[in-house]
C-alpha atoms as a PDB file:
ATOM      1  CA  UNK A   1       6.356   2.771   7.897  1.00  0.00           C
ATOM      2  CA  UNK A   2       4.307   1.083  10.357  1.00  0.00           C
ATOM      3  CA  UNK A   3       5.131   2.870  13.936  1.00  0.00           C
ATOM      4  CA  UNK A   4       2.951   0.795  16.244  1.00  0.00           C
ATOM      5  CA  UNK A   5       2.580  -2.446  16.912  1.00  0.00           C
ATOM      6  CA  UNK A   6      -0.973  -2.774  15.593  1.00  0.00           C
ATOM      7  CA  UNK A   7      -0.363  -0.682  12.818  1.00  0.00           C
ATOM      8  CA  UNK A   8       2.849  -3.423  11.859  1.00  0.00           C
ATOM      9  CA  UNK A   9       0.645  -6.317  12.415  1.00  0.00           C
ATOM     10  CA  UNK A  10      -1.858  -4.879  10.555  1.00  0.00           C
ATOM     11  CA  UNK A  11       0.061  -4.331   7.608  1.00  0.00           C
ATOM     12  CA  UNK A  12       1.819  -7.392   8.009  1.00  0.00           C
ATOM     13  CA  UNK A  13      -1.555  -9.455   7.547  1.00  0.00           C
ATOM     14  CA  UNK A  14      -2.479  -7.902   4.871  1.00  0.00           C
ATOM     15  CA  UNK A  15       0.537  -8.451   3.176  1.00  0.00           C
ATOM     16  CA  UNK A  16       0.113 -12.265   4.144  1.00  0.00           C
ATOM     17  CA  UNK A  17      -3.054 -12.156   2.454  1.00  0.00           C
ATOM     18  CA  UNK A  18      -1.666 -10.652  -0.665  1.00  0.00           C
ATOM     19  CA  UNK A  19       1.157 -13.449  -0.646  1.00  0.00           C
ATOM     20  CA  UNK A  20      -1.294 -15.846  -0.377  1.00  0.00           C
ATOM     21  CA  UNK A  21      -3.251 -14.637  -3.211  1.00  0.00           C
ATOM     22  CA  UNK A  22      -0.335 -14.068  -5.687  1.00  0.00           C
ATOM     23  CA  UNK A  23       0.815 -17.986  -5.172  1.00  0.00           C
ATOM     24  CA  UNK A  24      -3.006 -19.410  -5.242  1.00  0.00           C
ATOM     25  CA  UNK A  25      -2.737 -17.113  -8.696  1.00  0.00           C
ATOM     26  CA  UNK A  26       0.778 -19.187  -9.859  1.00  0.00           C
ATOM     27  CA  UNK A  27      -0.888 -22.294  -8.849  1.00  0.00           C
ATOM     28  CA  UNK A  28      -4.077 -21.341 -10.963  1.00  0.00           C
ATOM     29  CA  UNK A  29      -1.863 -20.203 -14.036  1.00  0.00           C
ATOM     30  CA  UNK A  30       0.048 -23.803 -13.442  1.00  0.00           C
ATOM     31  CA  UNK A  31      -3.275 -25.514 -13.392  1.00  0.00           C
ATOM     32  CA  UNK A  32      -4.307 -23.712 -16.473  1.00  0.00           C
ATOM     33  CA  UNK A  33      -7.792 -22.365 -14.794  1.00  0.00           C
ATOM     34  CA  UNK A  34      -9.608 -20.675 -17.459  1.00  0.00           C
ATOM     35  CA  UNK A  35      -9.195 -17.137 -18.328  1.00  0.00           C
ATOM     36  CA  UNK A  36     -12.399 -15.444 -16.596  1.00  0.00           C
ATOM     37  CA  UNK A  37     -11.437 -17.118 -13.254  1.00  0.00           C
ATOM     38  CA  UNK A  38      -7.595 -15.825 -13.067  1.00  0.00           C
ATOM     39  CA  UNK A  39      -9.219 -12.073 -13.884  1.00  0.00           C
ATOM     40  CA  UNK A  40     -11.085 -12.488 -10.737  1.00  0.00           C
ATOM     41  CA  UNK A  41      -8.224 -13.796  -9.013  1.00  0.00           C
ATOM     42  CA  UNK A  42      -5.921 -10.684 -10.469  1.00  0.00           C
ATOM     43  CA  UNK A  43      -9.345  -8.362  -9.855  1.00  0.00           C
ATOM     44  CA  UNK A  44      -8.650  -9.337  -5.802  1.00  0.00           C
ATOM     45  CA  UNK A  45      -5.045  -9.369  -6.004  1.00  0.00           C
ATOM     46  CA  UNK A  46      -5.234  -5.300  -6.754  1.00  0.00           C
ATOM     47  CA  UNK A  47      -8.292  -4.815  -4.458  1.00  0.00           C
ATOM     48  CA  UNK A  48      -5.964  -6.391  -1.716  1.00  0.00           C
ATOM     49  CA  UNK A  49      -3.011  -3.932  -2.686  1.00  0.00           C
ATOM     50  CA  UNK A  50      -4.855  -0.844  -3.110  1.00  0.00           C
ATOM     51  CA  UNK A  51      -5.935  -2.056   0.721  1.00  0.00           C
ATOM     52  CA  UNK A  52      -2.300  -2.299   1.929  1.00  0.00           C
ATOM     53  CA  UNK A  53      -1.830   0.926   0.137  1.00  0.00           C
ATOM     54  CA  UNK A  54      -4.525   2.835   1.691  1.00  0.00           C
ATOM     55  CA  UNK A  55      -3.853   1.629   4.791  1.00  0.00           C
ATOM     56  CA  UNK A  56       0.279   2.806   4.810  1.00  0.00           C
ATOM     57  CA  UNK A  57      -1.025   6.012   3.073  1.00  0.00           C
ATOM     58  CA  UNK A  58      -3.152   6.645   5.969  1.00  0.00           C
ATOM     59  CA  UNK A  59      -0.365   5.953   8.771  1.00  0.00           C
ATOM     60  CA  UNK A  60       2.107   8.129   6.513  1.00  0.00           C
ATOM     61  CA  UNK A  61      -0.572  11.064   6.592  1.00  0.00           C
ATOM     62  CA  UNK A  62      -1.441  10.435  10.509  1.00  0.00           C
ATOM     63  CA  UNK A  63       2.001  10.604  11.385  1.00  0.00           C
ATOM     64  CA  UNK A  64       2.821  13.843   9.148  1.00  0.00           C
ATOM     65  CA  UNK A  65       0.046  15.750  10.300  1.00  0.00           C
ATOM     66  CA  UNK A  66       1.910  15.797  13.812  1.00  0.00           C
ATOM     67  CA  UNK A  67       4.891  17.241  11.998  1.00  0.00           C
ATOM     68  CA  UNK A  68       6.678  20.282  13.383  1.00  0.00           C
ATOM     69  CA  UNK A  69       6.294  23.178  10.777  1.00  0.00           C
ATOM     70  CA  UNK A  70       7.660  25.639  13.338  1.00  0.00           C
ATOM     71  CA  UNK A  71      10.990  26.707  11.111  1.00  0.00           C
ATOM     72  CA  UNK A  72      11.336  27.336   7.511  1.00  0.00           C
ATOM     73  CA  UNK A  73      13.614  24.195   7.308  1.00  0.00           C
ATOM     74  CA  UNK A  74      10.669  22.107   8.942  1.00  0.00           C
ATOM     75  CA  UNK A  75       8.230  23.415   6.294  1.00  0.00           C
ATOM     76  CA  UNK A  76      10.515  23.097   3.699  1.00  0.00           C
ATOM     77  CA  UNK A  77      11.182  18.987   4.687  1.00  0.00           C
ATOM     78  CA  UNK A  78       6.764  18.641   5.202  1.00  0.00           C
ATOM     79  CA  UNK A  79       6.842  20.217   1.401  1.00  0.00           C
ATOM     80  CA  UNK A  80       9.279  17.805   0.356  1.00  0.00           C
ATOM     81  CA  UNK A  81       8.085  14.728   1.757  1.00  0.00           C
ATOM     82  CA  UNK A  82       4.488  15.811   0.238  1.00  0.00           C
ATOM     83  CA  UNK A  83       5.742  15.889  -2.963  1.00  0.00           C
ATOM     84  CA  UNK A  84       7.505  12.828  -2.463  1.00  0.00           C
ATOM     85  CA  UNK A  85       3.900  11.513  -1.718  1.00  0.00           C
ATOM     86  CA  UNK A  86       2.316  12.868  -4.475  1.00  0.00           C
ATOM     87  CA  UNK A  87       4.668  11.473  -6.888  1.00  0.00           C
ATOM     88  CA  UNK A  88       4.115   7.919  -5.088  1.00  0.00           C
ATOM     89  CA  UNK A  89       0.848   8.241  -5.711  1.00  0.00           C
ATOM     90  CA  UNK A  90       0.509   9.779  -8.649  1.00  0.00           C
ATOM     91  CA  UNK A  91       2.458   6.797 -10.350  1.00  0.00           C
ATOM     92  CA  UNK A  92       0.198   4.414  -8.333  1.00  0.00           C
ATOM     93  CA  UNK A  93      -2.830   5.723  -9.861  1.00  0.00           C
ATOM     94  CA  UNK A  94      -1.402   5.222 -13.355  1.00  0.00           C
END
């Protein structure tokens, strides 16, 4: 999660811009706009996620790497919440 307030308006903007996108997308289906033009609009839609997604992966990364790993339960939680990650990810990328 976002822990500062830029990082929470930043996020939150971008998810503004991806709401905006997914109901000028309705509208075009609606409309019927032809085919080629609601790829693009889908083509943006996922370039705008994979945005908000790099951008929360990078505050989840910045904000683990000042993790304590000073006890074997501390590692144990970092290894955990890295998988967790990884599994996020991993079904992201599908």
């Amino acid at each position: 999660m976002p822990h500062t307030p830029e990082d929470k308006k930043r996020a939150l903007m971008r998810l503004a811009r991806i709401k905006g996108q997914v109901e000028a997308l309705e509208r075009a289906i609606v409309a019927g706009t032809e085919c080629r033009d609601l790829l693009q609009q889908i083509a943006a839609l996922r370039g705008a996620a994979g945005g908000l997604m790099a951008e929360i992966l990078e505050m989840h990364l910045r904000d683990d790497a000042g993790r304590d790993r000073s006890t074997p339960d501390a590692i144990a939680a970092a290894e955990a919440d890295f998988d967790d990650t990884m599994r996020i990810l991993r079904t992201y990328l599908k």
